[in-house]
Protein backbone atom coordinates (compact mmCIF):
# COMPACT_ATOMS: atom_id res chain seq x y z
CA UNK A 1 -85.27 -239.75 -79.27
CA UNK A 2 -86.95 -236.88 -78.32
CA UNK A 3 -88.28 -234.16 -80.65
CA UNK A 4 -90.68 -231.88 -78.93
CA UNK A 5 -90.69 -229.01 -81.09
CA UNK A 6 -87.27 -229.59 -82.62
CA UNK A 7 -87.33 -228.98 -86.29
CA UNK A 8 -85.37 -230.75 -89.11
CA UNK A 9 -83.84 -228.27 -91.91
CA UNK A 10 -81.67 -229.26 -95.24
CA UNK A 11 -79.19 -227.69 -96.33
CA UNK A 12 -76.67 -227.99 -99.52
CA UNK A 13 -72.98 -225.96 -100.10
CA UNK A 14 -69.76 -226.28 -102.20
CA UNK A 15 -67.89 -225.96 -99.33
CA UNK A 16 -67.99 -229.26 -97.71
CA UNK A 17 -64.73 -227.95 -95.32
CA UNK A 18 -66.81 -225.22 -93.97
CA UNK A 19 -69.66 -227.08 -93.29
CA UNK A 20 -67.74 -230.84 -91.67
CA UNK A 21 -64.06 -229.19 -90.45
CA UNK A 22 -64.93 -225.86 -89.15
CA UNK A 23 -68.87 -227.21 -87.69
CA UNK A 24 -70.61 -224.36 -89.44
CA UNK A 25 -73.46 -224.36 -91.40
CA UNK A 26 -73.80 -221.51 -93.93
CA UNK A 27 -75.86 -220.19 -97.04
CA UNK A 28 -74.66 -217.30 -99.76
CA UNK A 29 -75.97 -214.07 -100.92
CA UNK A 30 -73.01 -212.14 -99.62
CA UNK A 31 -74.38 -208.89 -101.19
CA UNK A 32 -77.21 -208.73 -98.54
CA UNK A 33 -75.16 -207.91 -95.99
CA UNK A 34 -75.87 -208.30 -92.35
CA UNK A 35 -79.24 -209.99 -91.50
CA UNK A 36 -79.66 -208.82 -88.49
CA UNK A 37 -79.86 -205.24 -89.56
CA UNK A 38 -82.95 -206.19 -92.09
CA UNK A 39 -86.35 -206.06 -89.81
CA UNK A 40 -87.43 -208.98 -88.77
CA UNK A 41 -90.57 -209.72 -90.88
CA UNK A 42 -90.60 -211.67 -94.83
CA UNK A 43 -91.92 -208.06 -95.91
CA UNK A 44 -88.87 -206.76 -95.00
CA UNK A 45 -86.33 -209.52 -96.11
CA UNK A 46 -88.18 -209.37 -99.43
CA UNK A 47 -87.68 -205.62 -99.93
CA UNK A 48 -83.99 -206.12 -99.22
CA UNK A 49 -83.99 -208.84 -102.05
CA UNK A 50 -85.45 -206.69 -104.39
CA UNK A 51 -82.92 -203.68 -103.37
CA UNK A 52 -79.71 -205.86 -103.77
CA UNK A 53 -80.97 -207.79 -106.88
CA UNK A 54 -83.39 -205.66 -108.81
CA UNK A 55 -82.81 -207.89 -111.92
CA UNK A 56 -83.71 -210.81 -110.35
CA UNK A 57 -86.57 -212.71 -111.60
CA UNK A 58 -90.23 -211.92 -109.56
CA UNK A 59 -90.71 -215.87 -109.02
CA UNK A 60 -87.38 -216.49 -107.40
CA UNK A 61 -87.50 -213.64 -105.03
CA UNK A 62 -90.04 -215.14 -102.21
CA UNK A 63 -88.13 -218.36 -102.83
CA UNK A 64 -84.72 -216.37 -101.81
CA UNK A 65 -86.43 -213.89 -99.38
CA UNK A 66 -87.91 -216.73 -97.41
CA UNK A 67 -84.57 -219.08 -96.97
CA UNK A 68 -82.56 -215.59 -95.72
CA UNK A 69 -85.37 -214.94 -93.18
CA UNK A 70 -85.97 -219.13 -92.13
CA UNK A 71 -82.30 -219.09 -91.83
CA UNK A 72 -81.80 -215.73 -89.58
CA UNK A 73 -85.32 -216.36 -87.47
CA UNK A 74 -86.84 -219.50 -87.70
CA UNK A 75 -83.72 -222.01 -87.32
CA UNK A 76 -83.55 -222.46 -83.68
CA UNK A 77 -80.72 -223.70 -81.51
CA UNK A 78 -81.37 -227.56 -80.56
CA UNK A 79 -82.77 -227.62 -84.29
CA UNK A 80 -81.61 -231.04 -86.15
CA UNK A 81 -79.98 -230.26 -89.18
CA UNK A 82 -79.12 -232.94 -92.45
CA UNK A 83 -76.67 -231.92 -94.45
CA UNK A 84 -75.90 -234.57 -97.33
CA UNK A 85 -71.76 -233.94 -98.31
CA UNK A 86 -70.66 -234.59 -102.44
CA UNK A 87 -67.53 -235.31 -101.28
CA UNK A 88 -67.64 -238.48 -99.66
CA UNK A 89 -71.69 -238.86 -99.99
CA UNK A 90 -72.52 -239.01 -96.77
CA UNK A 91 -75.39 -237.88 -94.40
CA UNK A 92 -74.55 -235.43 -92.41
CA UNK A 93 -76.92 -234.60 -88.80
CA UNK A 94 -76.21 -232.45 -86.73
CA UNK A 95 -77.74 -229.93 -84.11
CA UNK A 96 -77.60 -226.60 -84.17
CA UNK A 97 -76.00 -224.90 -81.60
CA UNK A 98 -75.41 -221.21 -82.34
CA UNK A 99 -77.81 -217.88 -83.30
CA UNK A 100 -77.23 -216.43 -86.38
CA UNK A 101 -73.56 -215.15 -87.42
CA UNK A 102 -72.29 -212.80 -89.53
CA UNK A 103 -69.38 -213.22 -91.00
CA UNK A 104 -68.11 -210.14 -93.39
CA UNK A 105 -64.60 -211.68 -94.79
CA UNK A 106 -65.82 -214.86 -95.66
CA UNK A 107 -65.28 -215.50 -99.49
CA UNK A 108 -69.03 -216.12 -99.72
CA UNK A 109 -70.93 -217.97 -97.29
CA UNK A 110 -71.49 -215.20 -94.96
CA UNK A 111 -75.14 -216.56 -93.36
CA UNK A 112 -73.35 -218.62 -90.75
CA UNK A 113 -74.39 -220.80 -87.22
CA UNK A 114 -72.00 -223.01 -85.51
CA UNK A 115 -73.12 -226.64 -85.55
CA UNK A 116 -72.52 -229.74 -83.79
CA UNK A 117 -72.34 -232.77 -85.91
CA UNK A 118 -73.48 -236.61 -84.33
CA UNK A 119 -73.94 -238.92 -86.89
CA UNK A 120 -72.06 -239.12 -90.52
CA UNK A 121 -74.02 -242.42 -92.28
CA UNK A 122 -73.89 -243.80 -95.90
CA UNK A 123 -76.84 -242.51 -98.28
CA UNK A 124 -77.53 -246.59 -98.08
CA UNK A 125 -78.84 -246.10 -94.45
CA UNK A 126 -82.07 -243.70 -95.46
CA UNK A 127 -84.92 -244.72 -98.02
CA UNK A 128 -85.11 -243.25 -101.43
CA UNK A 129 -87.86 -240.58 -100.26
CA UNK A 130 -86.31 -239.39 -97.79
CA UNK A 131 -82.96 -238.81 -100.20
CA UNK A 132 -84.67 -237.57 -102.42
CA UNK A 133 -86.87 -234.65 -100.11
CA UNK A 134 -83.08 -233.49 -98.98
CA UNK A 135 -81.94 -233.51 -102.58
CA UNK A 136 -83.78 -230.14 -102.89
CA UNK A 137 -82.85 -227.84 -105.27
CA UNK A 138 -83.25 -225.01 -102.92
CA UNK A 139 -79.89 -224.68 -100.56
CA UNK A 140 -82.28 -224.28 -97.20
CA UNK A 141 -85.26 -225.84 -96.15
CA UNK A 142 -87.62 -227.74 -94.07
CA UNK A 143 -87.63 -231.40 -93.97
CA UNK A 144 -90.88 -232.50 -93.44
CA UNK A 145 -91.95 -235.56 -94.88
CA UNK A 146 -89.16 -237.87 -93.82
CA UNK A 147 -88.34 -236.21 -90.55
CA UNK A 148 -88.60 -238.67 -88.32
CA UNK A 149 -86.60 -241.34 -90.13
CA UNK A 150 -83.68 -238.67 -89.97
CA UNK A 151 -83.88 -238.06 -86.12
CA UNK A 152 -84.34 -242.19 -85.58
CA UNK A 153 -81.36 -242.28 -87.29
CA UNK A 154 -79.65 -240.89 -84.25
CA UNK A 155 -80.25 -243.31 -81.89
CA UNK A 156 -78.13 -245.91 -80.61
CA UNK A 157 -77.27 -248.70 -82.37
CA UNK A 158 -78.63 -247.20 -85.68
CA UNK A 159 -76.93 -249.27 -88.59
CA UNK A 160 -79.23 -250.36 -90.77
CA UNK A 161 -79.04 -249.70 -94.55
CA UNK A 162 -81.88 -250.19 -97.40
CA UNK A 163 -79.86 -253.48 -98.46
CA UNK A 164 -80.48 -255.04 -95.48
CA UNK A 165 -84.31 -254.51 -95.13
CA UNK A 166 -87.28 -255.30 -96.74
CA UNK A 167 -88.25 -253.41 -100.90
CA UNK A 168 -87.75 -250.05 -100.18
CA UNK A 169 -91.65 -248.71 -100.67
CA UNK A 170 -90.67 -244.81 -101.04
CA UNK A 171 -88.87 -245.35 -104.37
CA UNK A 172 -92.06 -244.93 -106.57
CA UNK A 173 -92.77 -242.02 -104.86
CA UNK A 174 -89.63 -240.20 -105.91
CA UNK A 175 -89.63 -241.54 -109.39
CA UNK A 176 -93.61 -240.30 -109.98
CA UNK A 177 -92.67 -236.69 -108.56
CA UNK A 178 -89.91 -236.55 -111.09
CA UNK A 179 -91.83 -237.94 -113.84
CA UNK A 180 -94.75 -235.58 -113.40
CA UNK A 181 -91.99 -232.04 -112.71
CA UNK A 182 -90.57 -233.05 -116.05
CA UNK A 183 -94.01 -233.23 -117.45
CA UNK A 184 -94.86 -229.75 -116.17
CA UNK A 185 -91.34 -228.61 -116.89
CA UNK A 186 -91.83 -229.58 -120.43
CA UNK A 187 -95.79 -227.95 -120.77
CA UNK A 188 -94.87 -224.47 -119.54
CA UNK A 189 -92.13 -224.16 -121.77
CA UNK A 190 -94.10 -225.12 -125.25
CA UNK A 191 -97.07 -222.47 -123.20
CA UNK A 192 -94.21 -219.38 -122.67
CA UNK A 193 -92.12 -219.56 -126.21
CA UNK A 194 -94.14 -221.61 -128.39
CA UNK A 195 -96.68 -219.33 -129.92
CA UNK A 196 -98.33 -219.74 -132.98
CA UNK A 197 -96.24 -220.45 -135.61
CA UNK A 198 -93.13 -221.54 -133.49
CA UNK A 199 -95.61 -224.09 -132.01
CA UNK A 200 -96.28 -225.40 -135.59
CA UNK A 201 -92.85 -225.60 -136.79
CA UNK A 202 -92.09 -227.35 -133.41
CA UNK A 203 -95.15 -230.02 -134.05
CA UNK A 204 -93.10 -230.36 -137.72
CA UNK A 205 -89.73 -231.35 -136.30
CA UNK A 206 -91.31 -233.52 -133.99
CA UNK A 207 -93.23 -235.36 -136.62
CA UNK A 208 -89.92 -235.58 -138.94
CA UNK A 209 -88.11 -237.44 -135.27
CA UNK A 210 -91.30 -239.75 -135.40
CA UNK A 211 -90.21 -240.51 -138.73
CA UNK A 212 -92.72 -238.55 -140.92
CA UNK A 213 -91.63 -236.44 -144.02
CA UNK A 214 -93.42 -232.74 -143.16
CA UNK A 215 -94.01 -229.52 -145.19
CA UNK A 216 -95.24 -226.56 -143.10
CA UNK A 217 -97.80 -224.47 -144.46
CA UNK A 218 -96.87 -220.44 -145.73
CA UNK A 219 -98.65 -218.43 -143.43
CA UNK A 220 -102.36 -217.95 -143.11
CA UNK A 221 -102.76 -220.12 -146.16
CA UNK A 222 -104.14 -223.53 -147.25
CA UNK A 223 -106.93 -223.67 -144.90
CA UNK A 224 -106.27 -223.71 -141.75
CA UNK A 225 -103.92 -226.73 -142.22
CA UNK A 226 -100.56 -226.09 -140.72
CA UNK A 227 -98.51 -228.97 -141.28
CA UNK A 228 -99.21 -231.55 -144.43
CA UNK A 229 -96.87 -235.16 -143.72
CA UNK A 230 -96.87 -238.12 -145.25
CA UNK A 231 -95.07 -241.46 -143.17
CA UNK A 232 -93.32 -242.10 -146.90
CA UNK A 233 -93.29 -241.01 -150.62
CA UNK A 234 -96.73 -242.30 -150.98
CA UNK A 235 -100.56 -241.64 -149.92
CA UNK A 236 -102.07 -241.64 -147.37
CA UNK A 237 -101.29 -237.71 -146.70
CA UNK A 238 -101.94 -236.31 -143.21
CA UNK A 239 -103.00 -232.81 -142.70
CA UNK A 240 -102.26 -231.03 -139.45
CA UNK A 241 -103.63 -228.39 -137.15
CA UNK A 242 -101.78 -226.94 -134.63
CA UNK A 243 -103.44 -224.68 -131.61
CA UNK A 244 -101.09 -222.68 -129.14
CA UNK A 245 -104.08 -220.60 -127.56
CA UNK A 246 -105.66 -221.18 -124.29
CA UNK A 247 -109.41 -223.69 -123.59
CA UNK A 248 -110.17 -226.04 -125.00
CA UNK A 249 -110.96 -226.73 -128.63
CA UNK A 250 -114.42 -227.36 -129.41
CA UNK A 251 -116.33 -229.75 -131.81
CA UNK A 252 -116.69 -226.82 -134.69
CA UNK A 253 -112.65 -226.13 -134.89
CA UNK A 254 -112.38 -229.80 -135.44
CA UNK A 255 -114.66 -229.73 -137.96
CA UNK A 256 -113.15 -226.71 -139.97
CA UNK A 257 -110.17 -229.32 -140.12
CA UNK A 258 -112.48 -232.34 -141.35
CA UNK A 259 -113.89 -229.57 -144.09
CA UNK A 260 -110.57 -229.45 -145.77
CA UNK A 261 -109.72 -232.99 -146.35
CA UNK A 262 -109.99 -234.55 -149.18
CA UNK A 263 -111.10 -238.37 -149.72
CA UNK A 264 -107.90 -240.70 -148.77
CA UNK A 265 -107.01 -237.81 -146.59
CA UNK A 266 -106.18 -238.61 -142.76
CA UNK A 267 -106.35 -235.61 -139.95
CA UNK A 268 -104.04 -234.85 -136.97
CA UNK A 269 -105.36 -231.78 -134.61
CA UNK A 270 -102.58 -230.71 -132.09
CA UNK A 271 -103.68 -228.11 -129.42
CA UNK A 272 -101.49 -227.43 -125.79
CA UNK A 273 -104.95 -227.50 -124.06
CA UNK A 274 -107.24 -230.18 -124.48
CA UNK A 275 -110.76 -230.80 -125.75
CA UNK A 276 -114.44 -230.36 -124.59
CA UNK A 277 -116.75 -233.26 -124.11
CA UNK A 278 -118.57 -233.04 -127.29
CA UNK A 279 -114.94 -232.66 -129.50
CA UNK A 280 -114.03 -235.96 -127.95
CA UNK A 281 -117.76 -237.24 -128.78
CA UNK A 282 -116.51 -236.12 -132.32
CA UNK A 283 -113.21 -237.42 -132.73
CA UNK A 284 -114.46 -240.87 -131.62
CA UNK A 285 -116.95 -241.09 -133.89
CA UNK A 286 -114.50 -239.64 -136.83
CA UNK A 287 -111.82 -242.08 -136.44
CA UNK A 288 -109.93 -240.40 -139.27
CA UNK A 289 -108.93 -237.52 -137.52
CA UNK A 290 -106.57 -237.93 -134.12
CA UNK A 291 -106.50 -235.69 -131.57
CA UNK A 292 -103.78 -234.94 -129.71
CA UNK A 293 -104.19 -232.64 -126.22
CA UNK A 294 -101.55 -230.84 -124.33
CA UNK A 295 -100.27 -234.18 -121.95
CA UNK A 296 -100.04 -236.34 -125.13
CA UNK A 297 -98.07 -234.04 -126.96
CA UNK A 298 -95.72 -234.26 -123.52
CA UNK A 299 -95.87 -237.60 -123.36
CA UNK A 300 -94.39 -237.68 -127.23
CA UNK A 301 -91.81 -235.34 -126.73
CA UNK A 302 -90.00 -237.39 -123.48
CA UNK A 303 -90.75 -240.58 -126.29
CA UNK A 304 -89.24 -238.96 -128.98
CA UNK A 305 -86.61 -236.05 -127.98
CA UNK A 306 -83.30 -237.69 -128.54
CA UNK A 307 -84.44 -237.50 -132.68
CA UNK A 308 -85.50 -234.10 -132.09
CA UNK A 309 -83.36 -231.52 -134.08
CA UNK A 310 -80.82 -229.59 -131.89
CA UNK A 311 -82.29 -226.44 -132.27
CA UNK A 312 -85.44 -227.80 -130.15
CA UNK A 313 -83.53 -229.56 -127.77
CA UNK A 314 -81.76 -226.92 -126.60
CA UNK A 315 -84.97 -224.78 -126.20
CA UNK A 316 -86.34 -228.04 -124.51
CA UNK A 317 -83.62 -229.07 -122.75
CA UNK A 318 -83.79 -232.24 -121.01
CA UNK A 319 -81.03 -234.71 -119.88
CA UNK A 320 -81.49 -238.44 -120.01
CA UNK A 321 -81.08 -240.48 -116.61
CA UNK A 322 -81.93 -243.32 -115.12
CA UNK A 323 -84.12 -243.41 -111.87
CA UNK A 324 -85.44 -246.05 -109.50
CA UNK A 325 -88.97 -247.48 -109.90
CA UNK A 326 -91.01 -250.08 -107.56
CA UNK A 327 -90.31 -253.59 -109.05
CA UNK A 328 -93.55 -255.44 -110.31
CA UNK A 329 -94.92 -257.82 -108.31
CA UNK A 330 -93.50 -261.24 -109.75
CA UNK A 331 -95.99 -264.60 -109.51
């Protein structure tokens, strides 16, 4: 099928009987008013954000700017447009056949274009990538990676599903990208409200999950060590430093922490960064004293946040599901 400068857009609602009964497609943000009367450049359509909702938050408001002016100007009738429905979990495509319309008494999808739908296939029919690039969290955008398997999906005769066809070879991709956005989910919140002594009390709790006993240190006391555990009532005892600042922690911090153990003693350094080449030369060669960077400390929190107490889980709040992976090859 042809698609000479045809572009493929997503698009998500909660009103599927707008979108599949009426043949509209439609996003929010009712308090803008009329697009059409905003100039027609992002500079503009930001400006108007910022007017409407002056209490909305700076990184959102090129992310809501941009869909409002995509949506008015850069949608284009003969555009394809996949829209997957909740309610019966379908695939919706569609072209678009209208310019923009406004429309003032609707309860709240007022950013409207009449659309013409052509196919309506089960989620089995598409590969996991290409799911899971139109399971956006934004409610407009440009479908780019998997465009082409949308608009092949229009032609005649079109019925295959994934069951029928060979391993589906998108699925790792998917499950990676989530992986690593939970990851960076996970190491900008312990960078924005874990400072200091929050970080240390955090490092404690998530010791006691791993099954430590912990006392954190009073403030500014004992050393330098924030954290003393032991794994049960007896030796050996562990003492722990914990580093919310910025760069990387260098061979002389790590010795400050070596200078306050005693014999029998073991050492745990914690830091959200990581360490430079000749710390790691040093905690090889002191095999006493672990080191844990920024990504391990990540890695131990997605291992161990279930035990976690419920104070830190809701300030790290993450939701346990299950997700597709490639399978092994098998000999």
């Amino acid at each position: 099928m042809e698609n000479e400068e045809k572009r493929v857009w997503g698009i998500h609602t909660k009103d599927d009987h707008l979108f599949l009964v009426d043949n509209r497609i439609a996003i929010g943000w009712k308090p803008i008013g009329n697009l059409s009367k905003i100039e027609a450049t992002r500079a503009a359509f930001n400006d108007k954000y910022i007017e409407v909702y002056p209490n909305a938050k700076k990184g959102a408001i090129p992310t809501s700017s941009g869909m409002l002016y995509r949506f008015m100007y850069e949608m284009q009738v003969g555009d394809y447009v996949v829209f997957p429905s909740k309610s019966d979990r379908k695939i919706n495509i569609g072209i678009v056949e209208s310019d923009y319309i406004y429309e003032p008494t609707a309860l709240e999808y007022v950013q409207q274009r009449k659309v013409k739908w052509i196919k309506h296939l089960p989620r089995t029919a598409f590969s996991q990538g290409a799911l899971y690039e139109i399971g956006s969290v934004m409610s407009f955008f440009a479908v780019k990676n998997y465009a082409d398997e949308f608009i092949t999906a229009l032609d005649k005769g079109f019925e295959k599903t994934i069951a029928e066809t060979e391993e589906d070879e998108t699925v790792a991709a998917p499950a990676d990208d989530i992986i690593e956005a939970t990851k960076d989910f996970i190491l900008k919140e312990l960078s924005k409200n874990f400072k200091g002594y929050e970080l240390e009390n955090f490092v404690a709790d998530l010791l006691q999950a791993m099954g430590y006993r912990t006392t954190v240190s009073k403030h500014g006391g004992d050393h330098g060590i924030d954290i003393v555990a032991y794994k049960d009532e007896l030796p050996p005892r562990i003492l722990v430093q914990v580093k919310s600042k910025d760069g990387d922690i260098n061979e002389q911090t790590i010795q400050s922490l070596k200078g306050a153990m005693r014999e029998g003693d073991y050492g745990l350094f914690v830091t959200l960064s990581n360490y430079t080449k000749n710390a790691q030369d040093y905690l090889q060669s002191t095999p006493i004293i672990r080191g844990i960077n920024g990504t391990e400390l990540v890695d131990l929190i997605l291992k161990y946040h279930e035990a976690l107490s419920e104070k830190y889980k809701r300030k790290i709040p993450l939701k346990m599901v299950y997700i597709p992976v490639a399978r092994e090859n098998e000999e």
